[in-house]
Every structure is written in structure tokens, then in C-alpha cells.
Protein backbone atom coordinates (compact mmCIF):
# COMPACT_ATOMS: atom_id res chain seq x y z
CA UNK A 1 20.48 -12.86 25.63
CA UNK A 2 17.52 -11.70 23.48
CA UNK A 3 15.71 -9.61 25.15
CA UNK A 4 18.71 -7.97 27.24
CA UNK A 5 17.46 -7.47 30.84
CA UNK A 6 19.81 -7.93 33.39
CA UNK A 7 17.61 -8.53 35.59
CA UNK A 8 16.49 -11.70 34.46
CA UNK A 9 19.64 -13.02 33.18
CA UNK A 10 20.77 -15.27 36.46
CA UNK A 11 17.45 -16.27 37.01
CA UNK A 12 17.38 -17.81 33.48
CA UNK A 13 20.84 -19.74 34.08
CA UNK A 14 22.63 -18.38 31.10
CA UNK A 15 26.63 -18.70 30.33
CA UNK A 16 28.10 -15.28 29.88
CA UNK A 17 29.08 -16.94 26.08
CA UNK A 18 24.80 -16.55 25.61
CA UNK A 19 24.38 -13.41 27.26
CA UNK A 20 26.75 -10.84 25.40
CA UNK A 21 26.00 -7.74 27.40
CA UNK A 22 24.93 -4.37 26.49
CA UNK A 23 26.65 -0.85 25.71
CA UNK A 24 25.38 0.89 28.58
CA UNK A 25 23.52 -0.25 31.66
CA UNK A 26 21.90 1.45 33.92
CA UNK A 27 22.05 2.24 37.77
CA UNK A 28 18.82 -0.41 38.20
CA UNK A 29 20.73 -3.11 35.74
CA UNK A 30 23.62 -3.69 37.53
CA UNK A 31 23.87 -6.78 38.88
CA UNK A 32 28.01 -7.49 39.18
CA UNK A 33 28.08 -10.13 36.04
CA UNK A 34 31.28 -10.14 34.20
CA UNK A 35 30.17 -7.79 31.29
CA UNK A 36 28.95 -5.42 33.75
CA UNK A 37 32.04 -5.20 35.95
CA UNK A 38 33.74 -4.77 32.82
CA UNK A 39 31.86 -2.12 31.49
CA UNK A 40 32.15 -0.61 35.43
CA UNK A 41 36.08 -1.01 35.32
CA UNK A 42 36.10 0.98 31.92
CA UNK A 43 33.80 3.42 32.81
CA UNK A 44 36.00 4.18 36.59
CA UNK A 45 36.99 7.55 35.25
CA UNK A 46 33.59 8.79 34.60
CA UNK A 47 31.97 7.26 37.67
CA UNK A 48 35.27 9.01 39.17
CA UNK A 49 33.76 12.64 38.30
CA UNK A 50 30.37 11.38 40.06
CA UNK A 51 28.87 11.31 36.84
CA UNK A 52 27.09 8.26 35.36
CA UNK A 53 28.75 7.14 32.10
CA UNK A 54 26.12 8.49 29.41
CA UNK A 55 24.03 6.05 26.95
CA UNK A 56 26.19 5.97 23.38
CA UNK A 57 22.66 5.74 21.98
CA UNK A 58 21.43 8.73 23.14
CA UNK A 59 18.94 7.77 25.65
CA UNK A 60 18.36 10.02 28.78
CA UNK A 61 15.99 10.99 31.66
CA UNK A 62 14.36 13.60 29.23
CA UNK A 63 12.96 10.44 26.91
CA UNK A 64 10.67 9.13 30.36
CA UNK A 65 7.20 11.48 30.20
CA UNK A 66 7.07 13.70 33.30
CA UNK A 67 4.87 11.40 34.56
CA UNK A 68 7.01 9.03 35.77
CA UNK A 69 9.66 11.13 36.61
CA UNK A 70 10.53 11.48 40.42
CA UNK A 71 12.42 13.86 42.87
CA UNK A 72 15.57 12.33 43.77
CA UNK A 73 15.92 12.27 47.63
CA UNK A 74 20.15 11.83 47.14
CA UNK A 75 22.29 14.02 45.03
CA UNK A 76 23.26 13.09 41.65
CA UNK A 77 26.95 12.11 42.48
CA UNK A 78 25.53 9.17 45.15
CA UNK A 79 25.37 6.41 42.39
CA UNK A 80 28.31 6.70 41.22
CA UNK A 81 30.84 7.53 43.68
CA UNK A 82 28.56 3.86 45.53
CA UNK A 83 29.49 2.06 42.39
CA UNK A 84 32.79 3.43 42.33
CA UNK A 85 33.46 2.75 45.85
CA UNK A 86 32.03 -0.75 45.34
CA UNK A 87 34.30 -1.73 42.17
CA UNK A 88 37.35 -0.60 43.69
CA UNK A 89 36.70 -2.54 47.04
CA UNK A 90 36.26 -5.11 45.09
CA UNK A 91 39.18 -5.07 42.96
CA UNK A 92 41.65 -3.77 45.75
CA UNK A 93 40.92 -7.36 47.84
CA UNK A 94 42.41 -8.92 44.23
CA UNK A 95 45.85 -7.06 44.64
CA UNK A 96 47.70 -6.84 41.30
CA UNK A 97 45.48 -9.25 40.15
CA UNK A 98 42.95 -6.45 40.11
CA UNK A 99 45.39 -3.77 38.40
CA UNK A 100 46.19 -6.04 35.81
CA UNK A 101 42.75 -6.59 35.03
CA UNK A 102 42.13 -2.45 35.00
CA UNK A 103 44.90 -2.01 32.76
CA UNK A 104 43.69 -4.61 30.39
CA UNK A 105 40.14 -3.49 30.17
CA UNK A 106 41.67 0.24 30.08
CA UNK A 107 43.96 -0.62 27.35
CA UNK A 108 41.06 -2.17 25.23
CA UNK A 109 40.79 -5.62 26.06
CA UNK A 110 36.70 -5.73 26.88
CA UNK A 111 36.38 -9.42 25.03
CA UNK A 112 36.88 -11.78 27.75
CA UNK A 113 38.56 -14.08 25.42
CA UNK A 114 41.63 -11.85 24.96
CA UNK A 115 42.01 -10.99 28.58
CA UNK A 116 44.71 -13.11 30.59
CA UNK A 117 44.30 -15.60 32.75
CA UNK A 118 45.61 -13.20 35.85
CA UNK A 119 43.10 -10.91 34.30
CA UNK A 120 40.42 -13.36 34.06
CA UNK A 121 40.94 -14.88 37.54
CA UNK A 122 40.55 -11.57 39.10
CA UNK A 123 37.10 -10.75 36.74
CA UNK A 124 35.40 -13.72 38.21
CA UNK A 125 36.40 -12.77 41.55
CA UNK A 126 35.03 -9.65 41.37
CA UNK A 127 32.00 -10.39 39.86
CA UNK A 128 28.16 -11.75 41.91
CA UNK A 129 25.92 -10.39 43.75
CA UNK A 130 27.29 -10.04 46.97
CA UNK A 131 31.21 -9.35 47.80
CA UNK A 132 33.46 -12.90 48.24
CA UNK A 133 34.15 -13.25 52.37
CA UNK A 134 37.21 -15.37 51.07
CA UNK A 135 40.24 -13.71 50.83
CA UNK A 136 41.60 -13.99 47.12
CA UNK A 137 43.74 -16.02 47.72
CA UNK A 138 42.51 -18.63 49.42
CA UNK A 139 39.51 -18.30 46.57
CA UNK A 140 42.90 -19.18 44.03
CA UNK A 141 43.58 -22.28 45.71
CA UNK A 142 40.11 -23.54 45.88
CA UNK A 143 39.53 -22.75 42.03
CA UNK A 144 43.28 -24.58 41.33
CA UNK A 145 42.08 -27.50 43.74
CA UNK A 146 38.92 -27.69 42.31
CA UNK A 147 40.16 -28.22 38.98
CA UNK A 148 38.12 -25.10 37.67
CA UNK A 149 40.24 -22.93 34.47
CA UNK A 150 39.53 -19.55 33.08
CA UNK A 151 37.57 -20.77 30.48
């Protein structure tokens, strides 16, 4: 992806192999794609102290003029302990499936490529928009009788 805005990404109908992610993403990016739920999953610690993970570059709210700045009206700790909370629903509805693919990404494994195919089924579960109604497993059968692989 060129220009990098999540928020265009799915609207331009790109493969994840095109896209390649960011470092850091913001509350306003996140759109549950696989290299943001990985990022999430990596960063559960720090949304874990209700802290947003900070920008390796630098960036923070002191760079936007006070202009544009705004009064929150919810605490600081709200977005992350709702991405938190949202991540681990998500994940917990994948069983081991889901710890498998938290001790991968935890371990170092961020490259999709290198993660397993347990790993991988439970990433694409986990990732959309909106939360699967399908139970996981039933989701596993239709992917197997489908024909579809962890590619």
C-alpha cells in the first residue's frame, strides 16, 4: 500500500501481500485486517496497562496544533482496555487456536509467512470488521470444505 491509510485499504480490494502494514496505527486506523490484529496481539501487554502502545517514530498528540486538539469526554484508559477487550473476545472464541497464535506473534513471529497454519487459521478468524457469528469451528469445516488453505 503506498500511501498507507487503513482506511482505504478494503475499499481498494488489496491482498494483505500488497498492503504490508505499518509500525504503529492508531485508535482511528484500526480496522481488524491481519497486520493490525497482529500488531494488536503484540501490543496486548501495553493495551493491558490501559495505555496505547506509543508511535516508534516519535509521533504524539503534542505534534497536532492546539487547534485541533479536543477535550476527551472518556478517560484515557477507554481505548484500550475496548481494544483489549475486543482482541481477546475474539481470540478466546478460537480456543488454543488463539493461544497458539499469541505465543507465536509474542515469540516474534509477526511475518505471516512464518506463522503456522493453526496460527494462521486462527489470524483470519479473528480478523474483519465485524466479529464471526460462526462458531470456530464450524468456520474450520467450511474453509476445509471449501477447499480454501492458509495461503
Amino acid at each position: 500500500m503506498t500511501d498507507k491509510d487503513c482506511k482505504t485499504c478494503n475499499k481498494r480490494k488489496q491482498s494483505w501481500k500488497e498492503c504490508g502494514g505499518k509500525l504503529h496505527y492508531s485508535f482511528s486506523d484500526i480496522q481488524f485486517c491481519w497486520f493490525q490484529m497482529v500488531w494488536l496481539i503484540s501490543n496486548l501487554l501495553v493495551l493491558g496497562e490501559d495505555k496505547w502502545p506509543e508511535d516508534p517514530l516519535g509521533g504524539t498528540d503534542a505534534d497536532i496544533p492546539l487547534k485541533r486538539r479536543r477535550i476527551g469526554h472518556e478517560g484515557y484508559f477507554c481505548k484500550p482496555r475496548e481494544m483489549l477487550a475486543e482482541v481477546m473476545v475474539r481470540l478466546n472464541k478460537c480456543g488454543s487456536d488463539g493461544t497458539t497464535l499469541i505465543e507465536e506473534i509474542h515469540s516474534g513471529l509477526t511475518d505471516m509467512e512464518l506463522l503456522s497454519s493453526v496460527a494462521k487459521s486462527a489470524l483470519y478468524y479473528v480478523s474483519g470488521w465485524g466479529r464471526k457469528e460462526m462458531s470456530y469451528s464450524n468456520w474450520l469445516k467450511q474453509r476445509t470444505y471449501r477447499g480454501s488453505k492458509n495461503d
